[in-house]
PDB file of N, CA and C in Angstrom:
ATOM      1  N   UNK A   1      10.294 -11.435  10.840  1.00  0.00           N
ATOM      2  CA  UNK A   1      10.446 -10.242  10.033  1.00  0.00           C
ATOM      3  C   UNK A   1       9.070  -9.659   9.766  1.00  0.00           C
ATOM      4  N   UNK A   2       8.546  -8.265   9.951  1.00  0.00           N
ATOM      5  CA  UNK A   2       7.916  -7.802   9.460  1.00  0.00           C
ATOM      6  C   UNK A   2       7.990  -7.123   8.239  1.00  0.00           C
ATOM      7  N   UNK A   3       6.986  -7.132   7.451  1.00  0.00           N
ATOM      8  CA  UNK A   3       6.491  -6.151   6.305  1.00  0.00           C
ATOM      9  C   UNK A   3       5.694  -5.887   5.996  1.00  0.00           C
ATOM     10  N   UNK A   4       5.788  -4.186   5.487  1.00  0.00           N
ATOM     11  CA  UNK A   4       4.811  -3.300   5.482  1.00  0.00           C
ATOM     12  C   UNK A   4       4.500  -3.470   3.384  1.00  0.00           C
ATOM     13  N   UNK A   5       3.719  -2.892   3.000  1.00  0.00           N
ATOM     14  CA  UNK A   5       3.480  -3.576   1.382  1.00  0.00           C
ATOM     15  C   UNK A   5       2.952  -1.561   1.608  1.00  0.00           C
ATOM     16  N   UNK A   6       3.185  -1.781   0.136  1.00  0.00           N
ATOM     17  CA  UNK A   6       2.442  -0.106  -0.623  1.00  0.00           C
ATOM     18  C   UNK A   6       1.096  -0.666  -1.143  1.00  0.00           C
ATOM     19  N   UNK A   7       0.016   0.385  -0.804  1.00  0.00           N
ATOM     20  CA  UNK A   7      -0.994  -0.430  -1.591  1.00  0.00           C
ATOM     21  C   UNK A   7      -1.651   1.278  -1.669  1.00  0.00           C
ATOM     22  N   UNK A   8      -2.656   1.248  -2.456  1.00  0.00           N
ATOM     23  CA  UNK A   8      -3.161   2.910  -3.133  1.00  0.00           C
ATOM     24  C   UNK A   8      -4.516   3.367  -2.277  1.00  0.00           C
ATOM     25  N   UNK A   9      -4.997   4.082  -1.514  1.00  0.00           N
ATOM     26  CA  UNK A   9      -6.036   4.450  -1.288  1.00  0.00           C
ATOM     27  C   UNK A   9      -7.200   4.831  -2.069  1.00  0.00           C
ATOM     28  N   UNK A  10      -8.284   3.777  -2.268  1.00  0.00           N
ATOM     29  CA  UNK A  10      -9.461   4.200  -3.328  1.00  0.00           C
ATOM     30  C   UNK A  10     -10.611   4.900  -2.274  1.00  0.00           C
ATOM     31  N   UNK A  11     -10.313   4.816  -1.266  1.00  0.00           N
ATOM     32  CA  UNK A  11     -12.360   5.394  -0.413  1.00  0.00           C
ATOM     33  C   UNK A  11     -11.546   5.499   1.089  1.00  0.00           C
ATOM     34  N   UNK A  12     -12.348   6.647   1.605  1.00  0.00           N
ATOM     35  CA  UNK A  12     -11.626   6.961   2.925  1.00  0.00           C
ATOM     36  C   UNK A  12     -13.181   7.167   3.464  1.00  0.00           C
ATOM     37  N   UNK A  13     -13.383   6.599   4.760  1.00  0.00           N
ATOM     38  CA  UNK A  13     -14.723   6.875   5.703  1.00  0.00           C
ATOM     39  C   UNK A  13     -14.143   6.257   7.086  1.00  0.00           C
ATOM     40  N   UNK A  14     -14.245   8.325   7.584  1.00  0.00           N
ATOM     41  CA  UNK A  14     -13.871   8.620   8.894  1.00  0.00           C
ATOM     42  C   UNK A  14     -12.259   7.925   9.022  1.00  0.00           C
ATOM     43  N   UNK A  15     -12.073   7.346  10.218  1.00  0.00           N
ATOM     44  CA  UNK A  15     -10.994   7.044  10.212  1.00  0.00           C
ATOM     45  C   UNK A  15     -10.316   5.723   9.786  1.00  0.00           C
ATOM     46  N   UNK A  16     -11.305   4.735   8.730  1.00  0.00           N
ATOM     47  CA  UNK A  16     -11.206   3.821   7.960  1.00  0.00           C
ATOM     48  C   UNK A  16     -10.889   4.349   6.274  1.00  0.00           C
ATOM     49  N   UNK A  17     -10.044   3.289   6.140  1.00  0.00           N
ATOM     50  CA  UNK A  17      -9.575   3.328   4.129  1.00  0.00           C
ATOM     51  C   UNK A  17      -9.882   2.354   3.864  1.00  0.00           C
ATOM     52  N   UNK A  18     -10.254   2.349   1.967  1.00  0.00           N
ATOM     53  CA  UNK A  18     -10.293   1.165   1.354  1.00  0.00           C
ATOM     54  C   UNK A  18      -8.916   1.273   1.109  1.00  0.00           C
ATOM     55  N   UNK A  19      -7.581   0.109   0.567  1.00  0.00           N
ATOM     56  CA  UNK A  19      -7.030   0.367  -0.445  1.00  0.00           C
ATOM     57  C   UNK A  19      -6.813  -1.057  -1.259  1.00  0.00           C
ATOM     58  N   UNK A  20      -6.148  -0.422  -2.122  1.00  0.00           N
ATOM     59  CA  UNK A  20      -6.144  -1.489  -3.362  1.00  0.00           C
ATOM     60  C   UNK A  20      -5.050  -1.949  -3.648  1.00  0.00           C
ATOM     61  N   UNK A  21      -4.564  -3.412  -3.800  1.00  0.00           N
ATOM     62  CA  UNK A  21      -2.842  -3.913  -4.114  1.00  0.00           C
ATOM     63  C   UNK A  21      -3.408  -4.739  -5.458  1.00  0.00           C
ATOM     64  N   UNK A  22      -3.046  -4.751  -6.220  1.00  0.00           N
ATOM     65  CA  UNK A  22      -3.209  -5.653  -7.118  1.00  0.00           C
ATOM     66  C   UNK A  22      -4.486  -6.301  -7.507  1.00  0.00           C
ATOM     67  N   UNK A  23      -5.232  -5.568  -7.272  1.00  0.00           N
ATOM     68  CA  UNK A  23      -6.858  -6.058  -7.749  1.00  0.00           C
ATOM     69  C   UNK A  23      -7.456  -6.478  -6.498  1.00  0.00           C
ATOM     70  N   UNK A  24      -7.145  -6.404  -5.305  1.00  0.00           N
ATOM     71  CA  UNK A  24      -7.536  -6.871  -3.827  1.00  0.00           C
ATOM     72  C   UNK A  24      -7.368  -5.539  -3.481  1.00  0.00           C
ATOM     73  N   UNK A  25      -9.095  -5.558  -2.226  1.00  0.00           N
ATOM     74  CA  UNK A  25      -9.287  -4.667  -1.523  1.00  0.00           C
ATOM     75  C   UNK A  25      -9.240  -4.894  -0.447  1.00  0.00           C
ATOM     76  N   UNK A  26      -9.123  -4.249   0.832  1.00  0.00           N
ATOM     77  CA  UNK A  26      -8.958  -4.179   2.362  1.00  0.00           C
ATOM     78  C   UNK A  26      -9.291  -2.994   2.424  1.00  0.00           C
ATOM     79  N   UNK A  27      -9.716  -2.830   4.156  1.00  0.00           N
ATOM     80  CA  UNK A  27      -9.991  -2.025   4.982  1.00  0.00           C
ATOM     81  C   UNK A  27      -8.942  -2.027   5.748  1.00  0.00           C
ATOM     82  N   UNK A  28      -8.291  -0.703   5.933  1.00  0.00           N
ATOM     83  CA  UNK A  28      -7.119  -0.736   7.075  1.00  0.00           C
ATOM     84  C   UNK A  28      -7.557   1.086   7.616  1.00  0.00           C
ATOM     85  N   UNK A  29      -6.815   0.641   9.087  1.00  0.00           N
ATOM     86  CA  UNK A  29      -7.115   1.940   9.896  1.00  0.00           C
ATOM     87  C   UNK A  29      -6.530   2.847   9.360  1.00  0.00           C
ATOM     88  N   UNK A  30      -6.741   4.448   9.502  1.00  0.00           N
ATOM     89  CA  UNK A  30      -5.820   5.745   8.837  1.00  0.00           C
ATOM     90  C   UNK A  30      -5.626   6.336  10.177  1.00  0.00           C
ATOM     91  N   UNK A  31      -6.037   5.427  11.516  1.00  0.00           N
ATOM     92  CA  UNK A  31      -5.719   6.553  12.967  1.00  0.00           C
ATOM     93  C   UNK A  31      -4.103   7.353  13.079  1.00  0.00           C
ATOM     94  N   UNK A  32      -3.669   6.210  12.058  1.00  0.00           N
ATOM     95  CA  UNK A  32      -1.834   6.700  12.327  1.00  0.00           C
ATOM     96  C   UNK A  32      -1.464   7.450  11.446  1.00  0.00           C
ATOM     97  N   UNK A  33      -2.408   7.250  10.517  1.00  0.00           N
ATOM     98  CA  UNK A  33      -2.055   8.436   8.934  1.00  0.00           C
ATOM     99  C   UNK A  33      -3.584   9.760   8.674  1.00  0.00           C
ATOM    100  N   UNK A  34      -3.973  10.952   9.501  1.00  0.00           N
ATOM    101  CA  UNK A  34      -4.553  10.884   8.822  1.00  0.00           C
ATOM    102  C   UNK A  34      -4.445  12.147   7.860  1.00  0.00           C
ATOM    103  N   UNK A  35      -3.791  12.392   7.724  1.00  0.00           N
ATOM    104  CA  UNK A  35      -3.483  13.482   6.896  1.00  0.00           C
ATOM    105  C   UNK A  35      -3.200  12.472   5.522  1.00  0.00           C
ATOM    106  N   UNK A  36      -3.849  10.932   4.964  1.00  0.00           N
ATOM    107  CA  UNK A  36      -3.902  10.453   3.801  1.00  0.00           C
ATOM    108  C   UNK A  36      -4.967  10.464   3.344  1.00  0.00           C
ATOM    109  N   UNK A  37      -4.911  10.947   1.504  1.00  0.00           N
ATOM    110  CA  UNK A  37      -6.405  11.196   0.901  1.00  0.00           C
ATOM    111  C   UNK A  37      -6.598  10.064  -0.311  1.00  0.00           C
ATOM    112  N   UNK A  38      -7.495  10.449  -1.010  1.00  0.00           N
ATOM    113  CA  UNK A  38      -7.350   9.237  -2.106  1.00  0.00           C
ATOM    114  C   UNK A  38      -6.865   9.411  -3.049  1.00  0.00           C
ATOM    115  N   UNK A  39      -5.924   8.240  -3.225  1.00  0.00           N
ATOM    116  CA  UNK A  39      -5.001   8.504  -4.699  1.00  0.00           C
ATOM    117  C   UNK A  39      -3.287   8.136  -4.046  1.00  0.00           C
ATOM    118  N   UNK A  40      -3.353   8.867  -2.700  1.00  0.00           N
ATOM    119  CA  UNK A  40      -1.916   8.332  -2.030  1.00  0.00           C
ATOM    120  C   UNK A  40      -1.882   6.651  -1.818  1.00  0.00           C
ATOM    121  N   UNK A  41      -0.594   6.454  -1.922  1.00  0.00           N
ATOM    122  CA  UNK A  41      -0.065   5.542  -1.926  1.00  0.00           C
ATOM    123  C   UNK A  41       0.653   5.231  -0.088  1.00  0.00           C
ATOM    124  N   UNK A  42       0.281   4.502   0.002  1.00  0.00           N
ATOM    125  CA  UNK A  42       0.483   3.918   1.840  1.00  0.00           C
ATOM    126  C   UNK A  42       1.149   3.032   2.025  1.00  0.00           C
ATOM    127  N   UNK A  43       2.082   2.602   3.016  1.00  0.00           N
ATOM    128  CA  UNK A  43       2.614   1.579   3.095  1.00  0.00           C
ATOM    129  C   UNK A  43       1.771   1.184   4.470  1.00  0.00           C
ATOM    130  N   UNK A  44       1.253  -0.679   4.538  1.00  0.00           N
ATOM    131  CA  UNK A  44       0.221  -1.072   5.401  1.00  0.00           C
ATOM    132  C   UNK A  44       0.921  -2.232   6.022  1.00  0.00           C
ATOM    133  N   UNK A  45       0.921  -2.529   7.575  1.00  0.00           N
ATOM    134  CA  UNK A  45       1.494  -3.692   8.403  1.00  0.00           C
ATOM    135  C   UNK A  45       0.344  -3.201   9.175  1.00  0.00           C
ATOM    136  N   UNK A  46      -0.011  -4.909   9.296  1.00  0.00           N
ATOM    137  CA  UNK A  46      -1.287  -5.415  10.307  1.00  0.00           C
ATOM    138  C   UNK A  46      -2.050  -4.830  10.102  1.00  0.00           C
ATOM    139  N   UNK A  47      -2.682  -4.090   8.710  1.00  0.00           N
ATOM    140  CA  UNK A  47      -3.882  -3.355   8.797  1.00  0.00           C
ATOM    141  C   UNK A  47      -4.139  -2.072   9.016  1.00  0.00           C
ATOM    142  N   UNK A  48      -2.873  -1.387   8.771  1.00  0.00           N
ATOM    143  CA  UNK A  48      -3.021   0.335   9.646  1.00  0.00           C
ATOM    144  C   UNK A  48      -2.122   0.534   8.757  1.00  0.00           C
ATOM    145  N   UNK A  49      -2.426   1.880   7.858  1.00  0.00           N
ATOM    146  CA  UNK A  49      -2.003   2.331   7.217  1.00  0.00           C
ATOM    147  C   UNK A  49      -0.791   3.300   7.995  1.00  0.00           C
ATOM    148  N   UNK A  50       0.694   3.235   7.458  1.00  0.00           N
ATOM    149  CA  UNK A  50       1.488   3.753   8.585  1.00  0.00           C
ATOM    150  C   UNK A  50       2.412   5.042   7.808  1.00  0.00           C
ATOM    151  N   UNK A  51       2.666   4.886   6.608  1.00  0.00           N
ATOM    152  CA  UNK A  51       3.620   5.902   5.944  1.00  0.00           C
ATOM    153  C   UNK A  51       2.770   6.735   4.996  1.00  0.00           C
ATOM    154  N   UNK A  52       3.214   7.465   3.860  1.00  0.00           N
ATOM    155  CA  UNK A  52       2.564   8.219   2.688  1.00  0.00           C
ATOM    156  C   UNK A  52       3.936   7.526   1.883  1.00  0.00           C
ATOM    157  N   UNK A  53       3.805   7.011   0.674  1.00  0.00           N
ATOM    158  CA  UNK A  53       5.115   6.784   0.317  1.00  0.00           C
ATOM    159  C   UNK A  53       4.586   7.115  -1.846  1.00  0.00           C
ATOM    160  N   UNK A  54       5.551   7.833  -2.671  1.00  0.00           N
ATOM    161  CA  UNK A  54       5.468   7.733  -3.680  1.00  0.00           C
ATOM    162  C   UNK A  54       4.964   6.723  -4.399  1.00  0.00           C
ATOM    163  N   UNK A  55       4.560   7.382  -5.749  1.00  0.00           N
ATOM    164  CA  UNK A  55       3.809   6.592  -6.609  1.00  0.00           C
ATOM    165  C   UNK A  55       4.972   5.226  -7.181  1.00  0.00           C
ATOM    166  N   UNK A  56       6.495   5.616  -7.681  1.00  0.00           N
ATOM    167  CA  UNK A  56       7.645   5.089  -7.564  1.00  0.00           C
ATOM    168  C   UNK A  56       8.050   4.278  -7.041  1.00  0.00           C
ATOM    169  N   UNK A  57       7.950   4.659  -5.763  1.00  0.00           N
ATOM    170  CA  UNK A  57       8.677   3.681  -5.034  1.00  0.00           C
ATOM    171  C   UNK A  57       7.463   2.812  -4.674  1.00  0.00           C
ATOM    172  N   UNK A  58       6.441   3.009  -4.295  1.00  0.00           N
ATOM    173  CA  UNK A  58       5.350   1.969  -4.910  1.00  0.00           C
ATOM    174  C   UNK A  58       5.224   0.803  -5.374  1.00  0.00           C
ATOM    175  N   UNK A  59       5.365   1.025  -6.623  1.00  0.00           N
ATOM    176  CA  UNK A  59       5.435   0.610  -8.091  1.00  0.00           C
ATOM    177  C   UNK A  59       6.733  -0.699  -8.217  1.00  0.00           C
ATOM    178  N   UNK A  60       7.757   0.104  -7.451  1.00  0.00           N
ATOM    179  CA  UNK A  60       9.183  -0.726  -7.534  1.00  0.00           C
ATOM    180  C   UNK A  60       9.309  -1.841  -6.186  1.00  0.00           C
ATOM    181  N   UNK A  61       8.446  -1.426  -5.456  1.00  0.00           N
ATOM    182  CA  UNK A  61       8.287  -2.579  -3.966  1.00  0.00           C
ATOM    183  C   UNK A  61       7.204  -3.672  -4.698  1.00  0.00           C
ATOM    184  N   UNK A  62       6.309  -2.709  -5.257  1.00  0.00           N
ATOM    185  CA  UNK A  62       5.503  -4.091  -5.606  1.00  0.00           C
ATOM    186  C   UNK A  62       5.772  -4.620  -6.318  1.00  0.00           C
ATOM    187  N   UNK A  63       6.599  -4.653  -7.134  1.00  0.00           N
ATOM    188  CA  UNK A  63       7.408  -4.957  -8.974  1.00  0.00           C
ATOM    189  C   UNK A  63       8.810  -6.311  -7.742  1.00  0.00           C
ATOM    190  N   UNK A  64       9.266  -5.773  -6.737  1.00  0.00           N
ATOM    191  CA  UNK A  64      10.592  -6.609  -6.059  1.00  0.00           C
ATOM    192  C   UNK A  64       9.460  -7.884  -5.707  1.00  0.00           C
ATOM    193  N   UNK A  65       8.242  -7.598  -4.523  1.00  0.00           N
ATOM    194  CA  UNK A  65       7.336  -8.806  -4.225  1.00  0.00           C
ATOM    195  C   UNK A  65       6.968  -9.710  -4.838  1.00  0.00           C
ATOM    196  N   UNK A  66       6.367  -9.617  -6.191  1.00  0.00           N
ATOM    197  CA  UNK A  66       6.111  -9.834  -7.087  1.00  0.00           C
ATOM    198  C   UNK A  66       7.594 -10.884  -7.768  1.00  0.00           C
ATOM    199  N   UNK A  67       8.631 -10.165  -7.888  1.00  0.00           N
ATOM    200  CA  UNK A  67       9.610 -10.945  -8.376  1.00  0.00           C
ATOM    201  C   UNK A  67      10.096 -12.358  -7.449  1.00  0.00           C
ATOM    202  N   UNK A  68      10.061 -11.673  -5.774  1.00  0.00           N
ATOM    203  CA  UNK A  68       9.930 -13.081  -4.882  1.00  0.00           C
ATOM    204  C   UNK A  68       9.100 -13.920  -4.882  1.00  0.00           C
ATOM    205  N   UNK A  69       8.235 -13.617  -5.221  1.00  0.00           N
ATOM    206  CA  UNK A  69       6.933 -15.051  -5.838  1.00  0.00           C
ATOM    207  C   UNK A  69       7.479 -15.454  -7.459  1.00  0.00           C
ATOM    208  N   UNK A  70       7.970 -15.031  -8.207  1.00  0.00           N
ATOM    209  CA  UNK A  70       8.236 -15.848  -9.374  1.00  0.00           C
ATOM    210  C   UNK A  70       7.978 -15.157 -10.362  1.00  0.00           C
ATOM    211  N   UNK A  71       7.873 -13.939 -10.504  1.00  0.00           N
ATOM    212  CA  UNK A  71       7.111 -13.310 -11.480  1.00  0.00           C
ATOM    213  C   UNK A  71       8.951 -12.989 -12.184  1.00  0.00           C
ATOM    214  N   UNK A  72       8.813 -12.593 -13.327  1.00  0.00           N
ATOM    215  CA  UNK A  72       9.635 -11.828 -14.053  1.00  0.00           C
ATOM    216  C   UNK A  72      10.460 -10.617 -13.851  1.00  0.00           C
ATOM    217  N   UNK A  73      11.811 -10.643 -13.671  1.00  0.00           N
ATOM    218  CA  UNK A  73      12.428  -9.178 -13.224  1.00  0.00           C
ATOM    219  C   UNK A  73      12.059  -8.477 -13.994  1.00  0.00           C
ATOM    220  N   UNK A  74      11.246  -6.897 -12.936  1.00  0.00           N
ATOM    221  CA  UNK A  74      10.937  -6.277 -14.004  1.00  0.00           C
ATOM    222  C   UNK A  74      12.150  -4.550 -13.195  1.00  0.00           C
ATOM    223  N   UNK A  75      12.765  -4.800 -11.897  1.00  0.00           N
ATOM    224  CA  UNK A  75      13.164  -3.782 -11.622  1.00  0.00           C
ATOM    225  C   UNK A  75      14.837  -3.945 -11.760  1.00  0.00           C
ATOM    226  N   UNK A  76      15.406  -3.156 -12.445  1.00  0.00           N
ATOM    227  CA  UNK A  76      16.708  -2.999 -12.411  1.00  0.00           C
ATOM    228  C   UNK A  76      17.240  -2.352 -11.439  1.00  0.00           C
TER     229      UNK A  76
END
């Protein structure tokens, strides 16, 4: 199974992004996205930023991950 995770774009140089999941940073490619700026929210598999996806739905993927590791339901 693959999966792609939402994580936020903080720094874009050329066709490289920083982004940010939970207090962790990476470098992933934007060759497939680049019409993404900073502040969007991305969904990332293998390192390449591939969708534009809401702040929301975001929020609620990382809130489900989070619950599969043990954390507390926080999404209804």
């Amino acid at each position: 199974m693959c999966l792609a995770v939402p994580a936020k774009v903080i720094e874009i140089r050329d066709a490289l992004g920083k982004v940010e999941l939970s207090g962790v940073t990476r470098d992933v490619s934007l060759m497939l996205l680049p019409e993404a700026r900073v502040g969007d929210f991305v969904l990332v598999h293998a390192g390449f930023a591939m969708q534009i996806v809401d702040e929301q739905s975001a929020e609620e993927t990382n809130a489900l991950l989070a619950e599969m590791n043990g954390a507390p339901r926080t999404v209804i």
